[in-house]
C-alpha atoms as a PDB file:
ATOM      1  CA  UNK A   1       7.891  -6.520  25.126  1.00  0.00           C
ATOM      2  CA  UNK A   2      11.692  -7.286  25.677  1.00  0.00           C
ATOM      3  CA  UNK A   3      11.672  -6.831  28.841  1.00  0.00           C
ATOM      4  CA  UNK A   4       9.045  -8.780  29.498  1.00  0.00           C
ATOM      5  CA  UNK A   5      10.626 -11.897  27.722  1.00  0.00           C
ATOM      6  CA  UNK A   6      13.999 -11.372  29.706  1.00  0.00           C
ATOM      7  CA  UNK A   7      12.180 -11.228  32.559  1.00  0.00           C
ATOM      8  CA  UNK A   8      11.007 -14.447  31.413  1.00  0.00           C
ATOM      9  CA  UNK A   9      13.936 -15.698  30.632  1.00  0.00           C
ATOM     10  CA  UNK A  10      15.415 -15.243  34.063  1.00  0.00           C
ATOM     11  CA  UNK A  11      12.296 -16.323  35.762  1.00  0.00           C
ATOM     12  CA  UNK A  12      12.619 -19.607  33.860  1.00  0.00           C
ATOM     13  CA  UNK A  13      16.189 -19.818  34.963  1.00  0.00           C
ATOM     14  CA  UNK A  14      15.179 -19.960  38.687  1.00  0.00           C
ATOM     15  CA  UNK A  15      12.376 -21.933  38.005  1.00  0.00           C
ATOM     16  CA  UNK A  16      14.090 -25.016  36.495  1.00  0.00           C
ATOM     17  CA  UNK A  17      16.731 -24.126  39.757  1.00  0.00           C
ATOM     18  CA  UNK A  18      19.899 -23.961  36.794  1.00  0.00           C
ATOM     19  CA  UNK A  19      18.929 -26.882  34.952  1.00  0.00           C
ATOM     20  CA  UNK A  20      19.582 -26.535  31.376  1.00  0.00           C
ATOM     21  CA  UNK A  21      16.908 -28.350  29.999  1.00  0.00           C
ATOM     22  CA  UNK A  22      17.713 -29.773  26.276  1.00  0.00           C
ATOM     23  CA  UNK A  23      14.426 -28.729  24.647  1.00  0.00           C
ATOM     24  CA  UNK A  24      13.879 -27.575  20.701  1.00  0.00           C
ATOM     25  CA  UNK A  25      10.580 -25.138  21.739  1.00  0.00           C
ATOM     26  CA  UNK A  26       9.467 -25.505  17.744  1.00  0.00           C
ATOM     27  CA  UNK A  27       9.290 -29.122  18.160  1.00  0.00           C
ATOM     28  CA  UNK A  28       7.264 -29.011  21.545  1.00  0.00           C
ATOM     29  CA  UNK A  29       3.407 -29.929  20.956  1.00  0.00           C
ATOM     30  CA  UNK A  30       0.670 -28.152  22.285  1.00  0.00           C
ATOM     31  CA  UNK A  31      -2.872 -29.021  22.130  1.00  0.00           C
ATOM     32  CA  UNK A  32      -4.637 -25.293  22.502  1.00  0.00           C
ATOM     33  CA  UNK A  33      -8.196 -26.323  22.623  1.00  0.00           C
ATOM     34  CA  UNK A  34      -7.287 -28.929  25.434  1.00  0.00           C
ATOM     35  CA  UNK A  35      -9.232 -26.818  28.125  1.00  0.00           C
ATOM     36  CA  UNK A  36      -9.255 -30.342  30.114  1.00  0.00           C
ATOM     37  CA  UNK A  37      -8.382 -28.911  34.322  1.00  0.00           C
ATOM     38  CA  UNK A  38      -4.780 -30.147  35.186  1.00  0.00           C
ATOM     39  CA  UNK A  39      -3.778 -30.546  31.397  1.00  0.00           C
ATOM     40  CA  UNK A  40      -0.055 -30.073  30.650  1.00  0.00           C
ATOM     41  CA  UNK A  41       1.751 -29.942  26.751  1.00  0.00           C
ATOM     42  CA  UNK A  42       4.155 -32.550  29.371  1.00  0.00           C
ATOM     43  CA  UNK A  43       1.179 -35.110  29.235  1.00  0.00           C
ATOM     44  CA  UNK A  44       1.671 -35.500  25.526  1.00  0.00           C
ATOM     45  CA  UNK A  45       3.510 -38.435  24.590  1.00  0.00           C
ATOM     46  CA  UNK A  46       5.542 -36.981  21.546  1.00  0.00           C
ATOM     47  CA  UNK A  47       7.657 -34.216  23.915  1.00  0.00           C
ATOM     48  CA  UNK A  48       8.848 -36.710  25.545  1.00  0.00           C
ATOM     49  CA  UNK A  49       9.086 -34.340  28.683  1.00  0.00           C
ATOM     50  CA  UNK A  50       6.720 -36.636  30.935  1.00  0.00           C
ATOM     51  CA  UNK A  51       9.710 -37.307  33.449  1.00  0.00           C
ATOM     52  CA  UNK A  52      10.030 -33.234  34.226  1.00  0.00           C
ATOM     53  CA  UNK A  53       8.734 -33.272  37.827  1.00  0.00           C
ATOM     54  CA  UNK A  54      11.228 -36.621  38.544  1.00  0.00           C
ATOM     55  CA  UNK A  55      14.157 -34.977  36.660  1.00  0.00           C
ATOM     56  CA  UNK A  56      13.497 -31.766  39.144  1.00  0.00           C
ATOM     57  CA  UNK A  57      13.853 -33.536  41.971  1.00  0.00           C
ATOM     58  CA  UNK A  58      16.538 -35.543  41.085  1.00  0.00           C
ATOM     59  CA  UNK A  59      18.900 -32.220  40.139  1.00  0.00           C
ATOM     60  CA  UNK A  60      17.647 -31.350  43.673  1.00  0.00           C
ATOM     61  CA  UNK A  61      19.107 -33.967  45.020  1.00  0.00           C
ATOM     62  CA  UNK A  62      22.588 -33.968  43.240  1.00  0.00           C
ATOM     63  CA  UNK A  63      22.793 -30.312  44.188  1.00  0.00           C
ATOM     64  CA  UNK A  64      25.297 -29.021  46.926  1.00  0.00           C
ATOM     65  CA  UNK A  65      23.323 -28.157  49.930  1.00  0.00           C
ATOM     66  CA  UNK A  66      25.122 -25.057  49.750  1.00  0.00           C
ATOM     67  CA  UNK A  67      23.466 -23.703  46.894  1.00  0.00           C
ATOM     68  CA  UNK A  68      21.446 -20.739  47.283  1.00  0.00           C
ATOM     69  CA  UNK A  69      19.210 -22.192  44.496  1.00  0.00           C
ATOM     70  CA  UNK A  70      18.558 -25.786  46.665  1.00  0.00           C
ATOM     71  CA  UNK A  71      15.483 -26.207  48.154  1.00  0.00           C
ATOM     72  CA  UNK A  72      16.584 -28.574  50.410  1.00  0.00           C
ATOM     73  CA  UNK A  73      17.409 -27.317  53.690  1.00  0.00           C
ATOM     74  CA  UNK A  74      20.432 -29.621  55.052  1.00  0.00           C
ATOM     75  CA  UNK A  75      21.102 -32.949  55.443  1.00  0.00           C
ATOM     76  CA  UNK A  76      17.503 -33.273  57.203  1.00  0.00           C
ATOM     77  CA  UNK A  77      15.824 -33.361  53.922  1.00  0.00           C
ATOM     78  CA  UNK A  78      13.210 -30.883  54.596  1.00  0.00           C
ATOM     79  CA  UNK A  79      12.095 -27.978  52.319  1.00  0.00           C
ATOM     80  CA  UNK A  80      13.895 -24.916  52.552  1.00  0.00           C
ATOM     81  CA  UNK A  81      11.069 -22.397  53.497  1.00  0.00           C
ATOM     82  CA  UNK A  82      12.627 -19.229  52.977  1.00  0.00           C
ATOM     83  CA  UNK A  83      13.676 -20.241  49.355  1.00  0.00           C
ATOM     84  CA  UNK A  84      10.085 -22.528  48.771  1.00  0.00           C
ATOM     85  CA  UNK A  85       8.880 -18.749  49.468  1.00  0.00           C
ATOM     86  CA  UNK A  86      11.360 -16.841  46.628  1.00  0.00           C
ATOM     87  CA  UNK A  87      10.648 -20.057  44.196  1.00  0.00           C
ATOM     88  CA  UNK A  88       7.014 -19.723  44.609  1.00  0.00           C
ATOM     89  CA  UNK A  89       7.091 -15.957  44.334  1.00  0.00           C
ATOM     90  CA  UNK A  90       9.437 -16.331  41.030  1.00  0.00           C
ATOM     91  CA  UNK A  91       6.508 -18.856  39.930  1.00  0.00           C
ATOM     92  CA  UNK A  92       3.912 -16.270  40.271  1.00  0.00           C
ATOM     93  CA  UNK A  93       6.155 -13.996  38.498  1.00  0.00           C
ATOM     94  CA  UNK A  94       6.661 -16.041  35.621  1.00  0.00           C
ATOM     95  CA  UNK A  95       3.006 -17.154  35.338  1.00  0.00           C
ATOM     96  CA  UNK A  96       2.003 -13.417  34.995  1.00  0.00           C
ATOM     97  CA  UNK A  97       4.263 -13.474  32.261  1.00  0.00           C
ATOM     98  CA  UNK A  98       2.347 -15.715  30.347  1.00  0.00           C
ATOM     99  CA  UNK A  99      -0.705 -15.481  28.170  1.00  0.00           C
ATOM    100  CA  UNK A 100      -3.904 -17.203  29.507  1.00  0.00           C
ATOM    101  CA  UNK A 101      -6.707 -18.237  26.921  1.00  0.00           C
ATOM    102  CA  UNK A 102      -8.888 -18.256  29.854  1.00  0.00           C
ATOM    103  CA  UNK A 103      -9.659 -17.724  33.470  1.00  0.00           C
ATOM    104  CA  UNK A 104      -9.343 -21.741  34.273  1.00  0.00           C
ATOM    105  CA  UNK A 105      -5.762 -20.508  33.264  1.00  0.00           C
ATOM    106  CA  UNK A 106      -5.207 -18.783  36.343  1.00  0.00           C
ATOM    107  CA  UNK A 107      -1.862 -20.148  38.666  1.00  0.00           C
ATOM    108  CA  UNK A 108      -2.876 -22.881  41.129  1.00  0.00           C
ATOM    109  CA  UNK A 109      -1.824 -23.807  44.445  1.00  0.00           C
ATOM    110  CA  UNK A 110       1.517 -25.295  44.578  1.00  0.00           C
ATOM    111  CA  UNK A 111       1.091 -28.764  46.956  1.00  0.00           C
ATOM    112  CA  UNK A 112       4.512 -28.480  48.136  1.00  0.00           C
ATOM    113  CA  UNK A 113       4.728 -27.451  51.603  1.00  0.00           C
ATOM    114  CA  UNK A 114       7.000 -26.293  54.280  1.00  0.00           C
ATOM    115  CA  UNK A 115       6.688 -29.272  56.338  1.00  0.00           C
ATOM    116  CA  UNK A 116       7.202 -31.956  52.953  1.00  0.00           C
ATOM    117  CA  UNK A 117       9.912 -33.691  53.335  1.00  0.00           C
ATOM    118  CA  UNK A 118      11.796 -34.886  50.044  1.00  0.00           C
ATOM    119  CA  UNK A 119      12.332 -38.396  49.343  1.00  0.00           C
END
């Protein structure tokens, strides 16, 4: 079971590409019987985490273009396939990590793609 959670741990490091989100996990709400498709403990109002995805991309774009963790390839503003790849992979990782309650659970189809170009 360690292993499992520091493999967790560092999956969830790559995933939020260094940030060091400011978040007290025993405050978080979750709604467990919520099977609703597409519903996220970020939707609910008292987290106050509904900004995530915009805080993301906003690290990604104060980050030097230099670091390995970017996803930005250069000053074109394109996605960084190679490293879209090992973030998507780490993803996958991380969601196998997690318990499901069910098979509507299972990890979805990221819509980022090669060719999107960050704004």
């Amino acid at each position: 079971m360690h292993g499992i959670i520091t493999e967790a741990e560092e999956l969830f490091e790559t995933l939020t590409l260094g940030m060091k989100p400011e978040v007290d996990l025993s405050e978080v709400k979750e709604a467990m019987t919520n099977n609703d498709a597409g519903f996220s403990f970020l939707e609910i109002e008292d987290n106050n985490l509904k900004d995530g995805a915009a805080a993301m991309l906003s690290h990604l774009n104060d980050m030097d273009l230099d670091d390995e963790r970017n996803l930005i390839h250069g000053p074109t503003g394109l996605w960084h396939g190679v490293r879209v790849d090992s973030y998507m992979a780490a993803k996958q990782r991380f969601l196998t990590c997690m318990p499901t309650r069910n098979s509507r659970d299972r990890p979805h189809k990221s819509p980022l793609t090669h060719s999107s170009k960050l704004k």
